[in-house]
Protein backbone atom coordinates (compact mmCIF):
# COMPACT_ATOMS: atom_id res chain seq x y z
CA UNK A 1 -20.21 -15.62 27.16
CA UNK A 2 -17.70 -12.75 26.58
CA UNK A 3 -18.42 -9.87 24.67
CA UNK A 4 -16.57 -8.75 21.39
CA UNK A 5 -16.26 -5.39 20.87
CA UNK A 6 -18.04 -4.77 17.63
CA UNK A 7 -15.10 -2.75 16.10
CA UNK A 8 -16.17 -2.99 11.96
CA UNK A 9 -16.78 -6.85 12.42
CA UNK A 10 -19.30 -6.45 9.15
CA UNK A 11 -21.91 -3.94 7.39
CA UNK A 12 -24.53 -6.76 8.10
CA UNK A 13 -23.81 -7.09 12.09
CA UNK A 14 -23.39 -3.19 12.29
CA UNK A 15 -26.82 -2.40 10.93
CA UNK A 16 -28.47 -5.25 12.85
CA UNK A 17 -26.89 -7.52 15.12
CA UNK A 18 -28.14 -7.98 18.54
CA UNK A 19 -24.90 -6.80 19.95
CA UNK A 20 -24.70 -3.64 18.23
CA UNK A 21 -23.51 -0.68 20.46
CA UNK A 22 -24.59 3.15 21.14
CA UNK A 23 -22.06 5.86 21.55
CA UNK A 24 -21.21 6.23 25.21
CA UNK A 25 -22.04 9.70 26.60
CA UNK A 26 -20.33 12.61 25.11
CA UNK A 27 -19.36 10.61 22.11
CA UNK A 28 -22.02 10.60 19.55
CA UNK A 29 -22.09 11.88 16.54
CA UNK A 30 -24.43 13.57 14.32
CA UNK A 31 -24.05 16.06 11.58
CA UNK A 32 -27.89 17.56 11.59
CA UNK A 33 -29.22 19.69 13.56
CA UNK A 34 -29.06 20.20 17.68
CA UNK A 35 -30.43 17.25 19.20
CA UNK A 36 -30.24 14.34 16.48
CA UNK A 37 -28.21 11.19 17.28
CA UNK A 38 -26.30 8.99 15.40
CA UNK A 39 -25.17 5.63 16.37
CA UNK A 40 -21.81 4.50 16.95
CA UNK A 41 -20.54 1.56 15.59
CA UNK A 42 -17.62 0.84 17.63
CA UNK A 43 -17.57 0.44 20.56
CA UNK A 44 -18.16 -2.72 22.94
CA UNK A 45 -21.88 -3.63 23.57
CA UNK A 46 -23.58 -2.24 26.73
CA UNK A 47 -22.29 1.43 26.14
CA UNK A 48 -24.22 3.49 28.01
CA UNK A 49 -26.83 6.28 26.93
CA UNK A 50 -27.07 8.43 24.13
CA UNK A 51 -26.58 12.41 24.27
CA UNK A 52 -27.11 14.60 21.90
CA UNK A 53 -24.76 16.32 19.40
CA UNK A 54 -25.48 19.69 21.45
CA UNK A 55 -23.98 18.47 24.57
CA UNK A 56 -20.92 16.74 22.24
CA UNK A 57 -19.94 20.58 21.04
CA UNK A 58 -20.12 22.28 24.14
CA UNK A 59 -17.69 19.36 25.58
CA UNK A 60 -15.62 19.95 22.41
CA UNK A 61 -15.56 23.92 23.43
CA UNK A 62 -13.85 22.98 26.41
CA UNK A 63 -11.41 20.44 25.31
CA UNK A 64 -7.65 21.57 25.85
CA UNK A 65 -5.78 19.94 22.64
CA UNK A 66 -1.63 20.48 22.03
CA UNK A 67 -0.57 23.14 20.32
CA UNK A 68 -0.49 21.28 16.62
CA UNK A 69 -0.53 21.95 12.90
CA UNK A 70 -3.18 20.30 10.76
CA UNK A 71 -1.29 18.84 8.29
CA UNK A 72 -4.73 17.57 5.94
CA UNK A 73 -7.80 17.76 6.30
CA UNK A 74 -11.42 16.97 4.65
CA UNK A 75 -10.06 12.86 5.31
CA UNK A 76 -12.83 10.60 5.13
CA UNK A 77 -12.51 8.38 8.19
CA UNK A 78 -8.94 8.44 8.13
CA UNK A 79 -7.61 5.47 10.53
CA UNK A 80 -3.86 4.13 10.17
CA UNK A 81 -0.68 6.11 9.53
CA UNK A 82 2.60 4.24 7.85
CA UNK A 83 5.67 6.40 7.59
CA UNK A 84 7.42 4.93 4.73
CA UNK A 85 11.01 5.70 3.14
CA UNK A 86 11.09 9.62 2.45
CA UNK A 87 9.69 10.61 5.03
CA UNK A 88 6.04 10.24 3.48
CA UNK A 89 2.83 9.45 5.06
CA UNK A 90 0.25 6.46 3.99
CA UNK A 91 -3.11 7.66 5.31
CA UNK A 92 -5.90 4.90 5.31
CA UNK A 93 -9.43 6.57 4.96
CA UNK A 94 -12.32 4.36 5.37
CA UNK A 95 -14.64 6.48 3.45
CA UNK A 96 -17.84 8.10 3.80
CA UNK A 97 -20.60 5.07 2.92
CA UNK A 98 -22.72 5.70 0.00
CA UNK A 99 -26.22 6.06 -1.16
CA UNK A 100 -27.11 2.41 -0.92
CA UNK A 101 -28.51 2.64 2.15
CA UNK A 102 -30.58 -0.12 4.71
CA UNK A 103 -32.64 0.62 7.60
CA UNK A 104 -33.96 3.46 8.81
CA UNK A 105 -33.57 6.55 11.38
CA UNK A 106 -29.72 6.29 13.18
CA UNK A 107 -30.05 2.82 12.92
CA UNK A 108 -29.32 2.96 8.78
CA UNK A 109 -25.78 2.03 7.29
CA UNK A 110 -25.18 3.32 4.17
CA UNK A 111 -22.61 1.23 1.50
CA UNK A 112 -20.66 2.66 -1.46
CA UNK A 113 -16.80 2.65 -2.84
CA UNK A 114 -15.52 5.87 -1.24
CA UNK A 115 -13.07 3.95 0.58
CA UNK A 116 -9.54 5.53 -0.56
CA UNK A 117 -6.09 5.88 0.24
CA UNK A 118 -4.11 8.78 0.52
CA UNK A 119 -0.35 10.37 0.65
CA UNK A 120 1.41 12.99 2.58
CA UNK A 121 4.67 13.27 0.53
CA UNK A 122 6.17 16.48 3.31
CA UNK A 123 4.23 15.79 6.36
CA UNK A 124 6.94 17.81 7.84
CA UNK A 125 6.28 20.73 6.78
CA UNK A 126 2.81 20.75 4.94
CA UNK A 127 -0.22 22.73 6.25
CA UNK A 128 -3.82 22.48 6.11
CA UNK A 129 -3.58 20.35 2.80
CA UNK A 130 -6.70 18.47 0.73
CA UNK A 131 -5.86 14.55 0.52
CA UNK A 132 -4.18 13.32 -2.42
CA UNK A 133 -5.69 10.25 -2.90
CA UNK A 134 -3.59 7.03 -4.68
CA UNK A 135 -5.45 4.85 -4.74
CA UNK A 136 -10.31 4.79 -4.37
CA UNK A 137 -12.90 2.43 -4.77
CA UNK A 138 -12.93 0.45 -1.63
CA UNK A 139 -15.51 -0.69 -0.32
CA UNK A 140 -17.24 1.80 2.52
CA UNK A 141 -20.27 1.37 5.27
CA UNK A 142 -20.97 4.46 7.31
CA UNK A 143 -24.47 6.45 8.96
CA UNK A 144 -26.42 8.21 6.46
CA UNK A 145 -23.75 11.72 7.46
CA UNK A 146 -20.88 9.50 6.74
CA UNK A 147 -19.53 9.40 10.08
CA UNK A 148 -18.05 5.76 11.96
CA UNK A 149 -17.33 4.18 8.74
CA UNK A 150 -16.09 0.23 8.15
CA UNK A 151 -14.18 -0.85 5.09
CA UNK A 152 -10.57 0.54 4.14
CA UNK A 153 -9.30 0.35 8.02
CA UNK A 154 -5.27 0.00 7.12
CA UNK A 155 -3.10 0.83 4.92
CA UNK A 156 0.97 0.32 4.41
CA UNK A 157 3.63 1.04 1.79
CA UNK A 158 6.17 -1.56 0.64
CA UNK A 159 9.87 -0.83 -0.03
CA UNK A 160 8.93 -1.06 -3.92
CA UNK A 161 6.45 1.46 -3.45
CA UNK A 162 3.38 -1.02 -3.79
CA UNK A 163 0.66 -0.19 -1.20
CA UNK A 164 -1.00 -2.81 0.47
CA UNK A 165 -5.07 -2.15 1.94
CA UNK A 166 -6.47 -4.64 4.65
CA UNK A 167 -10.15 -4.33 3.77
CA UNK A 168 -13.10 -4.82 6.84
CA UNK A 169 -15.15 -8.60 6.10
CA UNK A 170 -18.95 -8.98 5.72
CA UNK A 171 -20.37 -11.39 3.90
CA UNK A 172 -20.84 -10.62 0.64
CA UNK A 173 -24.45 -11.37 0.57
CA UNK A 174 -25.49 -8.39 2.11
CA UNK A 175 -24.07 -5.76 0.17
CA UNK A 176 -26.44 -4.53 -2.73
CA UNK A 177 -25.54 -5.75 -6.23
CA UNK A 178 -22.83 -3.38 -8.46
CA UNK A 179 -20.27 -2.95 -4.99
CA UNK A 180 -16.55 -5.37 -5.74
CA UNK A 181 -17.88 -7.69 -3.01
CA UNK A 182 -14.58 -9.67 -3.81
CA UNK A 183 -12.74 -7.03 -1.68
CA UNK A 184 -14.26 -8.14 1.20
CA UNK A 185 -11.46 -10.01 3.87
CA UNK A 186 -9.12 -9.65 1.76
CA UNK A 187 -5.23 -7.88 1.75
CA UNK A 188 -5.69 -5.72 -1.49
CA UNK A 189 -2.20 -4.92 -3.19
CA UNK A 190 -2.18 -1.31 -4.97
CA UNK A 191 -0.03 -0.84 -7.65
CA UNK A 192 2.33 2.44 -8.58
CA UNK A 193 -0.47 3.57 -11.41
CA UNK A 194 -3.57 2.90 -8.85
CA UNK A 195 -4.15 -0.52 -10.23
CA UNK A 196 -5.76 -2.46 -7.57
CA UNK A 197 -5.70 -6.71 -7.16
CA UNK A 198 -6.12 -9.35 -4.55
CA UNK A 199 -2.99 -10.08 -2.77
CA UNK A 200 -4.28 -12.55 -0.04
CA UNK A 201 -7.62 -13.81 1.07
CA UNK A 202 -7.83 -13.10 4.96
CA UNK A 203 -11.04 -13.79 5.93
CA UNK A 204 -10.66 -17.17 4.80
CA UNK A 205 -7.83 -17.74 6.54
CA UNK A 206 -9.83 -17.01 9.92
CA UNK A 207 -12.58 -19.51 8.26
CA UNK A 208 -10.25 -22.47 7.94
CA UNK A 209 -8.09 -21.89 11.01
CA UNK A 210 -10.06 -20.07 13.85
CA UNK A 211 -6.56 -19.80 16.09
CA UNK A 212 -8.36 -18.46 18.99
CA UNK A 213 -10.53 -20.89 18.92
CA UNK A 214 -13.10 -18.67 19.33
CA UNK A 215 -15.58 -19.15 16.83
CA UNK A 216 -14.97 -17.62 13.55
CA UNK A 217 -15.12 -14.43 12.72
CA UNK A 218 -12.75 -11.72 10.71
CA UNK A 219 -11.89 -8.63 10.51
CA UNK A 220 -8.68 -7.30 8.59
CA UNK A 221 -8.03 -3.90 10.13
CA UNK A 222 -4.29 -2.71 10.20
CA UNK A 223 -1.72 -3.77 7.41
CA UNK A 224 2.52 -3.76 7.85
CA UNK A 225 4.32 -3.83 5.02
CA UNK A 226 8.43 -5.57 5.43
CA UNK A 227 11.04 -6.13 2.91
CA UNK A 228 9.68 -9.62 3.08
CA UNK A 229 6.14 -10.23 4.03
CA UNK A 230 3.15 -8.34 5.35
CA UNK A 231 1.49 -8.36 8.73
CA UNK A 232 -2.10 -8.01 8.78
CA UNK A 233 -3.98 -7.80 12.01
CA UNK A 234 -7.19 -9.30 12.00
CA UNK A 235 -9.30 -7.30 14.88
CA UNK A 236 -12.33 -10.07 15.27
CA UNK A 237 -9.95 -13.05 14.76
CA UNK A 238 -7.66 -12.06 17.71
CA UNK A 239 -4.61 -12.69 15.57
CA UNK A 240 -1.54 -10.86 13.35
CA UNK A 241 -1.21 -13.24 10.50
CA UNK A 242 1.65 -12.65 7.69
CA UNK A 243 1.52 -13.04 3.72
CA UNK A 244 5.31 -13.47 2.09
CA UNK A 245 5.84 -10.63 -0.22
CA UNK A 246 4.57 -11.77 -4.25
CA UNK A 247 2.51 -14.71 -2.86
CA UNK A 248 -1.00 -15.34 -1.75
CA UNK A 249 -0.29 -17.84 1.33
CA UNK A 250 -1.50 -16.80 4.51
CA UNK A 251 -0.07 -18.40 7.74
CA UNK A 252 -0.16 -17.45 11.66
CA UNK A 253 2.05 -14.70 12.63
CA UNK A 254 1.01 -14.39 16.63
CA UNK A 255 -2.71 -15.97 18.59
CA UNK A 256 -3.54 -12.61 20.75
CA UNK A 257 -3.24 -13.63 24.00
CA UNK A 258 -6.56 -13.72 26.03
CA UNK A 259 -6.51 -13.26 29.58
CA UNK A 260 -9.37 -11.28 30.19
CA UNK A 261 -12.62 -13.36 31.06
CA UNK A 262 -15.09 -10.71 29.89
CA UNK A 263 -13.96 -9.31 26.38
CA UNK A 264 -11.50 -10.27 23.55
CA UNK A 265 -8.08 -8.65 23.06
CA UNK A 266 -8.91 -7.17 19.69
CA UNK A 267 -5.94 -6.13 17.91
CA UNK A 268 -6.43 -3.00 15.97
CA UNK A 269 -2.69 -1.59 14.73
CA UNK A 270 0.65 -2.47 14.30
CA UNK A 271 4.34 -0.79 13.95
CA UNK A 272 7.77 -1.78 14.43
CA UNK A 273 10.72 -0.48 15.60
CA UNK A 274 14.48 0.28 14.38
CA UNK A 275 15.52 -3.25 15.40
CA UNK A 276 12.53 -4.82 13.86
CA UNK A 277 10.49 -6.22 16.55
CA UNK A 278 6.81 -5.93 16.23
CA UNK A 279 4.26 -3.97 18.15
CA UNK A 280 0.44 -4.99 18.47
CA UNK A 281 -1.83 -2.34 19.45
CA UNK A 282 -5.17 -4.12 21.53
CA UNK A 283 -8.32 -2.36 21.80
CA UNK A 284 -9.74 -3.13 25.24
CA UNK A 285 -12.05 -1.37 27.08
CA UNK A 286 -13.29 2.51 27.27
CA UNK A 287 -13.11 4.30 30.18
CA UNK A 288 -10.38 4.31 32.91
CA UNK A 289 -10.28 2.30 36.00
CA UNK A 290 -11.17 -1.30 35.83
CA UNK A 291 -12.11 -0.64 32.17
CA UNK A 292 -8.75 0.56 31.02
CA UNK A 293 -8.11 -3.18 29.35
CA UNK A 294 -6.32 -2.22 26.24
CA UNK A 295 -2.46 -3.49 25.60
CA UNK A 296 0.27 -3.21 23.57
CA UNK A 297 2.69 -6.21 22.77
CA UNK A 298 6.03 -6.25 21.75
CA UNK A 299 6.87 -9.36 19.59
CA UNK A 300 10.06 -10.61 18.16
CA UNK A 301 10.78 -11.12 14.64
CA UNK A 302 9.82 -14.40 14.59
CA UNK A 303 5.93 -14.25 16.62
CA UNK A 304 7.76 -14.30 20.10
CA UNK A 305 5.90 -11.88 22.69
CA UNK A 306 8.67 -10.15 24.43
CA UNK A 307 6.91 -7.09 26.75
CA UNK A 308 3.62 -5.83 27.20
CA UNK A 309 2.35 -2.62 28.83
CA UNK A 310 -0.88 -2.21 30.03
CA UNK A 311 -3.46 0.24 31.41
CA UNK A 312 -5.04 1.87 28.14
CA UNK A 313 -8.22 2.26 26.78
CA UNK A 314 -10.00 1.49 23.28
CA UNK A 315 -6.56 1.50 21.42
CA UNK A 316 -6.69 2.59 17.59
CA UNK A 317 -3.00 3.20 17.04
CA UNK A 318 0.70 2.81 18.09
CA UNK A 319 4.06 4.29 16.92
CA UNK A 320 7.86 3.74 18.63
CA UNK A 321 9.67 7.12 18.36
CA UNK A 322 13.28 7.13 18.10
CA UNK A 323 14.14 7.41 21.49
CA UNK A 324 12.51 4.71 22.21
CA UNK A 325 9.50 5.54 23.97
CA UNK A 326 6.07 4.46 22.87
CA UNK A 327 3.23 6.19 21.30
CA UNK A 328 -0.33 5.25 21.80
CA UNK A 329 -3.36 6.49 20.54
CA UNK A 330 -6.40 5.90 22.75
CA UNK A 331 -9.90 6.46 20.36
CA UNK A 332 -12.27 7.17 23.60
CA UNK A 333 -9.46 8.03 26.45
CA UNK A 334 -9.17 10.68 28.85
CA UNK A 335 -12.67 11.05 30.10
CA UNK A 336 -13.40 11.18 33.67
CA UNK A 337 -17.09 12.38 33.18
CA UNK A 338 -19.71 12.80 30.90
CA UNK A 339 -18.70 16.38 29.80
CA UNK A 340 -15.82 15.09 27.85
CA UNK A 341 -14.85 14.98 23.93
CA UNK A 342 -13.47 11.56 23.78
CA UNK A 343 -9.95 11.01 22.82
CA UNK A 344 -5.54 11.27 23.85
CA UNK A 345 -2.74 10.14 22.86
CA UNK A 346 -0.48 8.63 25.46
CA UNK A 347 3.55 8.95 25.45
CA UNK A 348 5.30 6.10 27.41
CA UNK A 349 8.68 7.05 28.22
CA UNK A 350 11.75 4.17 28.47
CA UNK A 351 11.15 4.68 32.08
CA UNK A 352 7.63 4.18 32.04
CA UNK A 353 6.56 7.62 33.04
CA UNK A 354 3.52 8.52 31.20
CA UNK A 355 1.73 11.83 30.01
CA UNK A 356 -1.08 12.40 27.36
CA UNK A 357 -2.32 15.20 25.24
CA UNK A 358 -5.82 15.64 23.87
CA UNK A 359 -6.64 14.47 20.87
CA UNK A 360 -10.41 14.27 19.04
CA UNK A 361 -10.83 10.44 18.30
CA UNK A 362 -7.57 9.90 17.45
CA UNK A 363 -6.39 6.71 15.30
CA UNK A 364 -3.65 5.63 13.43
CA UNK A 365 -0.20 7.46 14.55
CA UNK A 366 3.31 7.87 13.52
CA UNK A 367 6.97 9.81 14.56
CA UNK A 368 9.09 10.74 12.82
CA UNK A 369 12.95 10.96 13.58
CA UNK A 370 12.95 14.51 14.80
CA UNK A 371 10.10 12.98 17.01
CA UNK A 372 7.28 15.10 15.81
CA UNK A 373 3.84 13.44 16.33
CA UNK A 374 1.52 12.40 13.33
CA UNK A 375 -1.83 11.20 14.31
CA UNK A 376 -5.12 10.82 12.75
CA UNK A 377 -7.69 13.02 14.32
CA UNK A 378 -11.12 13.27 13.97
CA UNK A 379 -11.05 9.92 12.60
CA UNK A 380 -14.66 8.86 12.42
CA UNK A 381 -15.52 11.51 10.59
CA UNK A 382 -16.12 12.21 7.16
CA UNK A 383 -14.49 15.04 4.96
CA UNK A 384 -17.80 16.90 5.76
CA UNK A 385 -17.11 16.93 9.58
CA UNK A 386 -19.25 15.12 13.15
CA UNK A 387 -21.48 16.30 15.69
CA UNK A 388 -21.71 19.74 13.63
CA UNK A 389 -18.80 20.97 15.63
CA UNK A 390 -16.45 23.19 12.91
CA UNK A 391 -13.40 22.24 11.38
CA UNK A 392 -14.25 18.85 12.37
CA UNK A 393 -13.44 16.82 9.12
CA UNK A 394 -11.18 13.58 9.31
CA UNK A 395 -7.52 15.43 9.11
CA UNK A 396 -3.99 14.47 10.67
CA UNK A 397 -2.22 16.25 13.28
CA UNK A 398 1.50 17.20 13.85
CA UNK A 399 3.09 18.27 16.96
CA UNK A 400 5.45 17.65 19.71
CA UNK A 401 5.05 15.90 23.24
């Protein structure tokens, strides 16, 4: 049977699931003291051995990162990026958990409604900013220090300046009483004055359907906003499924194609281009090598793949720039050993020529016309920081490749 990656597939299945991962070496986290580890929550299962959050800062000592300007910091969790008209940024922060919590030692998850989105109105130009948030009180799972949290995953602005949420699934059952279980699955539509209602119900979408034929289960985890519809991708239903703008009907955008006997494609983020064709970002594997199974896909308007490039690893984001070369943000890439702080972005050239920069667990990522880099960094941490390791908190980057 292949494996899933459990990327946010539910608060129920991270706390307990007999497929739940540990954070591969040199990536886990832990905001205590020298030598306690925290799980992470998403990866693929069979990650190897823990470390402790010691060895994590030393790697992080010797990182080398692109000269860049933090443009905000003290995100929670921040995960996708949507440039909208302006100029602005949509950041996507999952949040920090809560004080609900269930089980015990690194093994607890804890639940609350710090999920939140927030806006960069000069990304250009702004430095070392606090988030202004538009929009809270989504539903949020993380470990006890708020780090590797599920539940507010994407976020994207629509030409009338509504902001649409794709919100993680569990089911509802296992989420103390007093949380808005009804968020759960669903595409959450966020009005100009904050005022939050249910735009589309995903996760039962993936219940009726199952297009991979896979078995169901769902995961809403990137969101793209159009003049005339918006693309969800659903990361543990292996699909991009699209809701017409003002209605609730959900219908079958693109299946994920699955050529890979051992795990699931897993799409995780979306973007388009100036000629509107659609880009799919797919998780795949960590590592390099063999491992290096994450894609992206170019679509056409209408759900038609057109192009694929290959040879990444545990995608989390993906941005066209306006040269046309492609941006990808790779959550665990560029380690080659165990002494490694996880995390690039790549830069795919028209030609195909590659070259990446360092990035701490980057995430959602955008350019903008002059070609400057956005990119969420740090992004499974809280605004409190990981691993103890300073200036640490979820924040986005800018800077130039």
């Amino acid at each position: 049977m292949r494996s899933k990656p459990s990327l946010a597939v539910a608060v129920a299945t991270a706390a307990a699931a007999a497929t739940a991962a540990v954070l591969p070496v040199g990536a886990v986290g832990s905001d205590g003291p020298d030598g306690v580890d925290v799980p992470m929550r998403l990866t693929d299962p069979g990650a190897p051995a823990w470390v402790s959050a010691a060895d994590v800062r030393a790697a992080a000592t010797a990182a080398r990162v692109p000269k860049h300007t933090v443009v905000v910091s003290h995100l929670n969790n921040p995960r996708q990026l949507d440039r909208v008209a302006g100029g602005a940024i949509i950041i996507a922060e999952a949040g920090r958990g809560g004080k609900q919590c269930s089980g015990s030692g690194r093994r607890a998850i804890c639940v609350g409604t710090t999920g939140s989105v927030s806006r960069i109105g000069y990304p250009g130009r702004s430095s070392h900013e606090r988030p202004n948030r538009v929009a809270r009180g989504f539903v949020s799972a993380a470990g006890k220090d708020g780090t590797f949290a599920v539940g507010s995953d994407g976020a994207s602005e629509g030409p009338y300046g509504q902001v649409y949420v794709a919100m993680t699934y569990a089911p509802p059952d296992v989420l103390p009483e007093g949380l808005p279980k009804r968020q759960l699955g669903k595409l959450i539509r966020v009005g100009k004055n904050g005022e939050k209602s249910i735009q589309a119900n995903i996760a039962r979408f993936e219940q009726r359907n199952d297009a991979d034929g896979e078995g169901v289960e769902s995961n809403p985890y990137a969101a793209l906003a159009t003049r005339g519809r918006v693309l969800v991708a659903d990361a543990a239903g292996d699909t991009v499924v699209q809701v017409p703008n003002g209605t609730d009907n959900v219908s079958l955008f693109a299946a994920i194609p699955d050529d890979d006997p051992m795990s699931d494609p897993v799409p995780t983020s979306l973007t388009r281009d100036d000629k509107g064709r659609f880009y799919v970002g797919l998780l795949g594997g960590e590592g390099g090598g063999e491992r290096a199974t994450g894609m992206v896909l170019r679509y056409s308007k209408e759900g038609r793949l057109q192009k694929s490039w290959g040879g990444f690893s545990s995608v989390t984001g993906v941005a066209v720039g306006p040269a046309g070369a492609l941006y990808v943000s790779e959550l665990f890439g560029g380690c080659t050993d165990d002494q490694c702080l996880p995390g690039q972005v790549v830069k795919v050239g028209r030609d195909g020529d590659r070259e990446a920069v360092k990035v701490p667990f980057p995430s959602g990522i955008v350019v903008d016309d002059q070609s400057r880099v956005f990119v969420a960094a740090w992004s499974i941490a809280s605004r409190d920081g990981a691993f103890g390791i300073p200036h640490s908190s979820g924040q986005v980057w800018r800077f130039r490749m």
